[in-house]
C-alpha atoms as a PDB file:
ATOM      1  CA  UNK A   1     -66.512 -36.890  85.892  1.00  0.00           C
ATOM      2  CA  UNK A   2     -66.567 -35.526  82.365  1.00  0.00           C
ATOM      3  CA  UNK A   3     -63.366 -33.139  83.334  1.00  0.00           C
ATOM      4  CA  UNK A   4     -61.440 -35.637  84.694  1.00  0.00           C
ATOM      5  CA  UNK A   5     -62.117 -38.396  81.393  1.00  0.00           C
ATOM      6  CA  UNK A   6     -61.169 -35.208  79.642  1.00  0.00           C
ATOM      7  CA  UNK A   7     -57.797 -34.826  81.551  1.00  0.00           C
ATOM      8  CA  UNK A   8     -57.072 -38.667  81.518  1.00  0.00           C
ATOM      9  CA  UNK A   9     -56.938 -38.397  77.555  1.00  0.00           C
ATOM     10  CA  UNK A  10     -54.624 -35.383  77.322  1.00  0.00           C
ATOM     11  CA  UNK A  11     -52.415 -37.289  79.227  1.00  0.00           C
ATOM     12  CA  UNK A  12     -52.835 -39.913  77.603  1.00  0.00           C
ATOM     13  CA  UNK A  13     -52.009 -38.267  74.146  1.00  0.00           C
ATOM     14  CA  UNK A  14     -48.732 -36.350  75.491  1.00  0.00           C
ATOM     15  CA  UNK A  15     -47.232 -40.012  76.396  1.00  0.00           C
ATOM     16  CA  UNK A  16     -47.575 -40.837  73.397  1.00  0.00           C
ATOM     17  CA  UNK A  17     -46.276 -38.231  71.271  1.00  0.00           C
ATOM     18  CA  UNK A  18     -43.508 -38.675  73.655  1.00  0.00           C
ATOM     19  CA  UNK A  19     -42.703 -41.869  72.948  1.00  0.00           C
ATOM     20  CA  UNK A  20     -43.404 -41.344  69.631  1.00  0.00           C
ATOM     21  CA  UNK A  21     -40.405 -38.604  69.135  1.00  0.00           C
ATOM     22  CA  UNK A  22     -38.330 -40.701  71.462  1.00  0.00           C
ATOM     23  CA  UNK A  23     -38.792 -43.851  68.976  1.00  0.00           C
ATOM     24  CA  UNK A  24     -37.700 -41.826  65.882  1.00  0.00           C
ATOM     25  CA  UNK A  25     -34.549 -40.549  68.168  1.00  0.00           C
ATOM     26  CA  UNK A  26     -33.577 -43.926  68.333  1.00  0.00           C
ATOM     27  CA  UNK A  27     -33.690 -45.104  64.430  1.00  0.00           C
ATOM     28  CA  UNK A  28     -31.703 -42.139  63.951  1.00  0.00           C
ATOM     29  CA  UNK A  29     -29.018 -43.229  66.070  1.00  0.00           C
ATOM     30  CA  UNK A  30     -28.999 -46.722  64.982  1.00  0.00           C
ATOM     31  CA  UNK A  31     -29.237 -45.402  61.109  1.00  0.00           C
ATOM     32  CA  UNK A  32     -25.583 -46.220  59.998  1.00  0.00           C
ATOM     33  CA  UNK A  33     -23.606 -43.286  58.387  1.00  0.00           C
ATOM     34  CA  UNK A  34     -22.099 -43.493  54.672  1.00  0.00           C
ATOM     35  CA  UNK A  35     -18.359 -42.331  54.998  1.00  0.00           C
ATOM     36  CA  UNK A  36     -17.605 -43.659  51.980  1.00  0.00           C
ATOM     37  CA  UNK A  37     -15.653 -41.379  49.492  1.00  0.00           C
ATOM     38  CA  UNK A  38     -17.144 -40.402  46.444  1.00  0.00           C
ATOM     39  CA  UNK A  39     -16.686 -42.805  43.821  1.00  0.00           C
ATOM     40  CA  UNK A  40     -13.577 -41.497  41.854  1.00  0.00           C
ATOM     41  CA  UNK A  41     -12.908 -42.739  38.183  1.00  0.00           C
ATOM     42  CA  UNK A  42     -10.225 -45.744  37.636  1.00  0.00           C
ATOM     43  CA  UNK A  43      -7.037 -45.426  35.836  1.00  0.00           C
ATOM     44  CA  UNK A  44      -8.876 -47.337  33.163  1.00  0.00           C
ATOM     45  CA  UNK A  45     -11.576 -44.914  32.850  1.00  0.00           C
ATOM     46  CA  UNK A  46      -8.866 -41.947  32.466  1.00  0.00           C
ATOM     47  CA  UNK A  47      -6.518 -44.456  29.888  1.00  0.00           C
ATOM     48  CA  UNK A  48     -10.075 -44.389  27.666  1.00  0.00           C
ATOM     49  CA  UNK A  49     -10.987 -40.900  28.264  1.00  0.00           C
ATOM     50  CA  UNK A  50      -7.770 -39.391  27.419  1.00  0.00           C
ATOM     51  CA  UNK A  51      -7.239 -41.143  24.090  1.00  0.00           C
ATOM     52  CA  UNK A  52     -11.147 -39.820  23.256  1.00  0.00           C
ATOM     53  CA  UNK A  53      -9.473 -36.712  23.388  1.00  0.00           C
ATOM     54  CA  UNK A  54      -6.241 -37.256  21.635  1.00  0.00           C
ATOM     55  CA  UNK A  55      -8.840 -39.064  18.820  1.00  0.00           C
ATOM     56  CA  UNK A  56     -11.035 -35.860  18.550  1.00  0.00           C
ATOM     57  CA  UNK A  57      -7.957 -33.201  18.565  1.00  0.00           C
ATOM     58  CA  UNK A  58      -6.434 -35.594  16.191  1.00  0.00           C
ATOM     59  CA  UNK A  59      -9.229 -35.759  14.122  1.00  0.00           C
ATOM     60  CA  UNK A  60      -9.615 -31.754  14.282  1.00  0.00           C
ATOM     61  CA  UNK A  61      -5.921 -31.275  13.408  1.00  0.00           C
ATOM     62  CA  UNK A  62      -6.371 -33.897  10.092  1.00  0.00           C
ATOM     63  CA  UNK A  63      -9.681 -31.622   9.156  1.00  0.00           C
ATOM     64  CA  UNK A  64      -7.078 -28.289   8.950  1.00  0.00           C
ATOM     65  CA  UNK A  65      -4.947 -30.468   7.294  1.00  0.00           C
ATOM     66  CA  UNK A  66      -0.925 -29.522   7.603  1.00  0.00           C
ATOM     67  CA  UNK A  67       2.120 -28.597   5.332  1.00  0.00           C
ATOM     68  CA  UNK A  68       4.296 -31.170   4.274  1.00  0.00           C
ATOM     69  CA  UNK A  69       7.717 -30.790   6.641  1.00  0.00           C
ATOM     70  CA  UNK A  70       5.392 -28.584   9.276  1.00  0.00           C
ATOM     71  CA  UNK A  71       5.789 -30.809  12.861  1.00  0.00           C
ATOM     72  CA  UNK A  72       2.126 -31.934  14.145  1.00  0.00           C
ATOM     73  CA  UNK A  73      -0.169 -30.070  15.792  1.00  0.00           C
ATOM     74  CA  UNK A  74       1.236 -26.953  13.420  1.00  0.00           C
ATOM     75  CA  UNK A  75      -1.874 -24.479  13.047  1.00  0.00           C
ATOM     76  CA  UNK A  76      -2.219 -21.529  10.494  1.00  0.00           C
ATOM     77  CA  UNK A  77      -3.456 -18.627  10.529  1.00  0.00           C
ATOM     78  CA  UNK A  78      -3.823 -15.800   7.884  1.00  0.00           C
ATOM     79  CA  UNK A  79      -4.977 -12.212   7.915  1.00  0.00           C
ATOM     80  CA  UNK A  80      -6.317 -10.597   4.584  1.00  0.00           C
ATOM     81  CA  UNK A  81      -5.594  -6.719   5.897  1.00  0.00           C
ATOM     82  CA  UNK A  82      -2.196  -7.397   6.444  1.00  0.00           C
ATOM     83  CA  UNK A  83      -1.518  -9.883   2.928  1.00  0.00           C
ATOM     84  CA  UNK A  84       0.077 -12.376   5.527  1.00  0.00           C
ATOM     85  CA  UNK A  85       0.677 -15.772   6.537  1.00  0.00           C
ATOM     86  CA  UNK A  86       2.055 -17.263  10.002  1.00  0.00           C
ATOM     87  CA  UNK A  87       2.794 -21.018  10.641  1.00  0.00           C
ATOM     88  CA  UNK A  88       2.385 -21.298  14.447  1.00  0.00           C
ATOM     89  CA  UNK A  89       4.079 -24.352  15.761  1.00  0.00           C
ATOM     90  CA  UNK A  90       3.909 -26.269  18.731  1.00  0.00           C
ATOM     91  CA  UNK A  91       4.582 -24.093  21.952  1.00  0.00           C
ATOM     92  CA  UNK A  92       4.757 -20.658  19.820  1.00  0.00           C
ATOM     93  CA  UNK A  93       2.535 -17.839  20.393  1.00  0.00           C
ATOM     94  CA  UNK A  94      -0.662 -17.464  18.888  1.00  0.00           C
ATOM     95  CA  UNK A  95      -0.595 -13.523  16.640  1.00  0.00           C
ATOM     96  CA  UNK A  96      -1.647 -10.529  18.582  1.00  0.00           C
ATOM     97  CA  UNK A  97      -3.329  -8.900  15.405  1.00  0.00           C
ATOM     98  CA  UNK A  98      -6.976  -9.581  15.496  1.00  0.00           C
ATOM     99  CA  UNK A  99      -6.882  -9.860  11.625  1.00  0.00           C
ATOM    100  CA  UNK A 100      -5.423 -12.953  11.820  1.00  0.00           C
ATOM    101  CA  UNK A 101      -7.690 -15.933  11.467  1.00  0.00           C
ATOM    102  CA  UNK A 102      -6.940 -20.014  11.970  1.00  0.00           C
ATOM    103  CA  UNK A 103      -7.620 -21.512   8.543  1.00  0.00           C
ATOM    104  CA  UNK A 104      -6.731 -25.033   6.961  1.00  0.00           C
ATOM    105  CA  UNK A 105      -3.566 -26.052   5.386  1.00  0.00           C
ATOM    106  CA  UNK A 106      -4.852 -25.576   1.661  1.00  0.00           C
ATOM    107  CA  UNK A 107      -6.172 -22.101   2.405  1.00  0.00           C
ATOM    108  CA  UNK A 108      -2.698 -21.064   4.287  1.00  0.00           C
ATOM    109  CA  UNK A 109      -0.514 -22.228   1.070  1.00  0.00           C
ATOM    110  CA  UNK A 110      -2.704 -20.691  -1.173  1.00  0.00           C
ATOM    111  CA  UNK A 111      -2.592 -17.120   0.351  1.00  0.00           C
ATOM    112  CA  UNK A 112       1.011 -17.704   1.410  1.00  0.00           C
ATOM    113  CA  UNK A 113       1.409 -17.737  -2.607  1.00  0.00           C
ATOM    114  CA  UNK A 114      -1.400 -15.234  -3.599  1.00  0.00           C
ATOM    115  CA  UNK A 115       0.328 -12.411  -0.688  1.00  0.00           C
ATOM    116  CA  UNK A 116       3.889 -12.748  -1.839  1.00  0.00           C
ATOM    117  CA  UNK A 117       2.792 -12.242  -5.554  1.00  0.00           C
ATOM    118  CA  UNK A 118       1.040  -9.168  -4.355  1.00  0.00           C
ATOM    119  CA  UNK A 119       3.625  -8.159  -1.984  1.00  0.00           C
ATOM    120  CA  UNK A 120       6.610  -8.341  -4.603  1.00  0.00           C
ATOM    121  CA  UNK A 121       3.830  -6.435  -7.365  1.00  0.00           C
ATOM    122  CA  UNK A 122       4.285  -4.003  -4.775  1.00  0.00           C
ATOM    123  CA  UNK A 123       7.902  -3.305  -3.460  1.00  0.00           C
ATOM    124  CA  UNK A 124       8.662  -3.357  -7.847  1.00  0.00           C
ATOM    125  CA  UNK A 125      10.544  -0.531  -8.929  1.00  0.00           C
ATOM    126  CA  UNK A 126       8.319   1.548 -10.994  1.00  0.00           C
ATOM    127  CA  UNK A 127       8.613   1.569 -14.784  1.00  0.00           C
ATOM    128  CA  UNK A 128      11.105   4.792 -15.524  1.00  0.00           C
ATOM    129  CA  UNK A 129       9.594   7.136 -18.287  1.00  0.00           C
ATOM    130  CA  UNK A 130      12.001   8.205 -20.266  1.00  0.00           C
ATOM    131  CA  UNK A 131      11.369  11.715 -21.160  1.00  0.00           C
ATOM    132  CA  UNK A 132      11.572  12.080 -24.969  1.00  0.00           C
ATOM    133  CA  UNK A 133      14.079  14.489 -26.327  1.00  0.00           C
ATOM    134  CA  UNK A 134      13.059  17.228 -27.845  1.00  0.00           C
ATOM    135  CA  UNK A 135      13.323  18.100 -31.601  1.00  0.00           C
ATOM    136  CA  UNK A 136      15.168  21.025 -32.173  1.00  0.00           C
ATOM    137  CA  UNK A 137      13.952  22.974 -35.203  1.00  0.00           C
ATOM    138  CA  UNK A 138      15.962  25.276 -37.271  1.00  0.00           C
ATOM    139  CA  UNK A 139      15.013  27.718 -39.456  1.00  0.00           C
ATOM    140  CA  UNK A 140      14.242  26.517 -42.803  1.00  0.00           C
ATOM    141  CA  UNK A 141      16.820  29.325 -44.329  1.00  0.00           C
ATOM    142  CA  UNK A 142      19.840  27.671 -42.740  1.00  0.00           C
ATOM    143  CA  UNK A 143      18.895  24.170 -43.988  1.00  0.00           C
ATOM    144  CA  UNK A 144      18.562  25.091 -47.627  1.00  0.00           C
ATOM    145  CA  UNK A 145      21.724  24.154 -49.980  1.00  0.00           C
ATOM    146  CA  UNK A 146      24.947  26.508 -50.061  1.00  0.00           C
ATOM    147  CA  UNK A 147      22.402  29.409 -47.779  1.00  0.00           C
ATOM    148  CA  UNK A 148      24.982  31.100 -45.151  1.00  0.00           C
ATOM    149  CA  UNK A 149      23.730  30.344 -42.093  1.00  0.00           C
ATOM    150  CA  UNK A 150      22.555  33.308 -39.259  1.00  0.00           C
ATOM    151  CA  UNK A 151      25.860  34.245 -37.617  1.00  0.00           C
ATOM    152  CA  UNK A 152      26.962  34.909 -41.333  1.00  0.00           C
ATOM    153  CA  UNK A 153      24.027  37.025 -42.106  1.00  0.00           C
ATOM    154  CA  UNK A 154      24.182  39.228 -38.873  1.00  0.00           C
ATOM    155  CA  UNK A 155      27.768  39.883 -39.529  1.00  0.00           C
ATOM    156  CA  UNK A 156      26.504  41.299 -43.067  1.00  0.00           C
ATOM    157  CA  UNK A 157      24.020  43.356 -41.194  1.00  0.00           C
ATOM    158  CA  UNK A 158      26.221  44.784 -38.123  1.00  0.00           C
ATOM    159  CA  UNK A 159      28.840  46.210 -40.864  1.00  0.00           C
ATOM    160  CA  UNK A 160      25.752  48.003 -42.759  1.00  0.00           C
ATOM    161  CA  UNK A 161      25.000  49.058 -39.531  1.00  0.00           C
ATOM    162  CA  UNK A 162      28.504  50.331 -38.589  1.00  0.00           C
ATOM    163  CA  UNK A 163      28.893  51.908 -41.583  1.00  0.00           C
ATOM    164  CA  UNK A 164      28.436  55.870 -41.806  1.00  0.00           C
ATOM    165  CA  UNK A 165      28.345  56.215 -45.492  1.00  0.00           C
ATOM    166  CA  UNK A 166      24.679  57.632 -46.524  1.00  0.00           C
ATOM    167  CA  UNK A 167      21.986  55.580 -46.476  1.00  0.00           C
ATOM    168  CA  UNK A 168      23.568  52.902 -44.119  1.00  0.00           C
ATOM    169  CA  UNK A 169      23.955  52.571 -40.035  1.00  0.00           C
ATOM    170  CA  UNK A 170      20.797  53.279 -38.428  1.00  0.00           C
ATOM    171  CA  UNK A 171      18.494  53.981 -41.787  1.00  0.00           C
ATOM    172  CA  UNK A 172      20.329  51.797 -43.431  1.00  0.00           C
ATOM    173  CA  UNK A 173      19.121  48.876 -40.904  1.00  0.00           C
ATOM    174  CA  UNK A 174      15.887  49.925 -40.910  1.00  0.00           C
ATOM    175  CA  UNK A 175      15.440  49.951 -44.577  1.00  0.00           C
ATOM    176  CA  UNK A 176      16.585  46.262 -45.105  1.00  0.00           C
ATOM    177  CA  UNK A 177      13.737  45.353 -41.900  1.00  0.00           C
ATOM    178  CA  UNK A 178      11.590  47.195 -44.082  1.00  0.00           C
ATOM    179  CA  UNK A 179      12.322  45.814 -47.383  1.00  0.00           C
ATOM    180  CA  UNK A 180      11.830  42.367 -45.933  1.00  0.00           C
ATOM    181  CA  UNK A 181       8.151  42.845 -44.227  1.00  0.00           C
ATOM    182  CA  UNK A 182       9.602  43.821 -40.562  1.00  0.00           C
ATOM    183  CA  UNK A 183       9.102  47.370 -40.183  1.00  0.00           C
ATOM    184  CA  UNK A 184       8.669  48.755 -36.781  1.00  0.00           C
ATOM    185  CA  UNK A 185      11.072  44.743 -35.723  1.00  0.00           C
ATOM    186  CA  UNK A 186      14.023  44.365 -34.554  1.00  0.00           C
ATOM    187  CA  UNK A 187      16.863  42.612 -36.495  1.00  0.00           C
ATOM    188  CA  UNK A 188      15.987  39.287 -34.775  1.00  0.00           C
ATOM    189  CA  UNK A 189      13.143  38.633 -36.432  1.00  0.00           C
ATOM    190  CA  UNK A 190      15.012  38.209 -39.848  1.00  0.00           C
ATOM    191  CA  UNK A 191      16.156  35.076 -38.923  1.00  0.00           C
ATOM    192  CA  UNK A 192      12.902  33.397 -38.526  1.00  0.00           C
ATOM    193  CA  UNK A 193      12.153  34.628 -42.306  1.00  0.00           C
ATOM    194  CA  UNK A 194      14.350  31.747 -43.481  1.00  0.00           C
ATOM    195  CA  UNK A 195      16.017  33.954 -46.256  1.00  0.00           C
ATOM    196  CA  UNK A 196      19.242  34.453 -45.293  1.00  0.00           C
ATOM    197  CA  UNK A 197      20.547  34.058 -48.854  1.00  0.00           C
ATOM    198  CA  UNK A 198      18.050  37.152 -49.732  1.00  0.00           C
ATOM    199  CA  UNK A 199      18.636  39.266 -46.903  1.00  0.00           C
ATOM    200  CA  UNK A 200      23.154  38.950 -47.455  1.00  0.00           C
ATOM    201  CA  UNK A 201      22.473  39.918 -51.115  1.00  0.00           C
ATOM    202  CA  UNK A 202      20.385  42.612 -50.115  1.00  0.00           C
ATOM    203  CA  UNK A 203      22.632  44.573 -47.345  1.00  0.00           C
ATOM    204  CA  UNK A 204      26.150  43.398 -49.350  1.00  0.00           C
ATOM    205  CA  UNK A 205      24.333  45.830 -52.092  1.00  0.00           C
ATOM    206  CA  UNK A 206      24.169  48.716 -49.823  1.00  0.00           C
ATOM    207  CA  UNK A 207      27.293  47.481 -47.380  1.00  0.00           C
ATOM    208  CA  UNK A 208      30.272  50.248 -47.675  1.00  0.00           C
ATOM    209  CA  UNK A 209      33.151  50.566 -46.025  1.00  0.00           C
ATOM    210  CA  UNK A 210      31.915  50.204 -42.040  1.00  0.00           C
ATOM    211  CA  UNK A 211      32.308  53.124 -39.512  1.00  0.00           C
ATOM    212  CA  UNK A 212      31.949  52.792 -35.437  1.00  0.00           C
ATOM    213  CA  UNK A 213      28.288  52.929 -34.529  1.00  0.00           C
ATOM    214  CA  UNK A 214      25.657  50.912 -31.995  1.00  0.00           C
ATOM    215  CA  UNK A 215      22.141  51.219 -31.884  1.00  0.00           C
ATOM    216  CA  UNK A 216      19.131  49.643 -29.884  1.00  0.00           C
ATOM    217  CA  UNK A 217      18.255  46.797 -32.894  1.00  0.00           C
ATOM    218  CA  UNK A 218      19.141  44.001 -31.169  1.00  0.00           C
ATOM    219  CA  UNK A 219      22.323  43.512 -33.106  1.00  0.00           C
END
């Protein structure tokens, strides 16, 4: 008896988990399904959103501020490496040098200015140096009152030294470098004595009729 009260409520139980599942079936069924699109946003909505956004780029664009004559929506950029400026209007392409960077009206004009002062520093023909002339020196011989100047003097000195009387040409040469400090010299170094006066007195003492004779004195 036991077995079969047991069997009785096992039934029992599956009929009604059966009708249970068959119940829920149903208010599914009869649950009605939400096609409804999406709410989407009204042409008023868009009307209000849209001039948010022309108010905030508008208000971004007054903050950078723009350059009297420059359309709107003009935005500048400058780039320190380079010492440049570039006014980028509407529709034109942003730089393609990373230097550059977007800065406000006030800032652009006042490296627009700073740059080209720099720039025209820089292309400015450099200062020319003008080499000073040189002083040219003469000896202080030739610069002295009535003293015959060197061309004079050597004349003097090449007759002594083409003459073949005794005690001129050669000897004769050597004895005026000698009477004059310049033993062992060359007739040269007379002139930078400064005594030509002295030195044409001198030889026109010993000068003679010349003769026809060279030697290695520099004469």
């Amino acid at each position: 008896m036991a077995i079969e009260d047991t069997l009785l409520s096992i039934d029992a139980g599956l009929k009604l988990i059966v009708t249970i599942m068959q119940s829920a079936g149903a208010m599914s069924a009869q649950a009605p399904v939400n096609t409804a699109p999406a709410a989407t946003e009204t042409v008023a909505e868009k009307k209000t959103r849209a001039k948010k956004d022309n108010s905030t780029n508008a208000d971004a664009a007054a903050a950078m501020g723009l350059v009297a004559g420059d359309p709107e929506g003009t935005r500048y950029w400058v780039s320190e490496s380079l010492r440049t400026v570039y006014a980028q209007n509407p529709g034109d392409a942003d730089p393609t040098d990373q230097s550059f960077k977007i800065e406000t009206a006030v800032h652009y004009s006042a490296k627009k200015e700073e740059f080209a002062k720099k720039n025209a520093q820089a292309t400015a023909a450099p200062t020319t140096v003008v080499a000073e002339t040189p002083v040219k020196t003469t000896p202080a011989a030739s610069t002295a009152s009535g003293a015959p100047d060197w061309k004079s003097v050597l004349a003097t000195i090449q007759a002594l030294n083409k003459s073949t009387e005794p005690g001129h040409g050669r000897d004769g040469v050597i004895a005026v470098l000698s009477h004059f400090g310049l033993a062992g010299q060359k007739v040269p170094a007379l002139e930078a004595l400064g005594k030509h006066a002295e030195i044409m007195a001198f030889v026109n003492k010993m000068l003679t009729p010349a003769g026809d004779e060279s030697d290695d004195l520099g004469i």
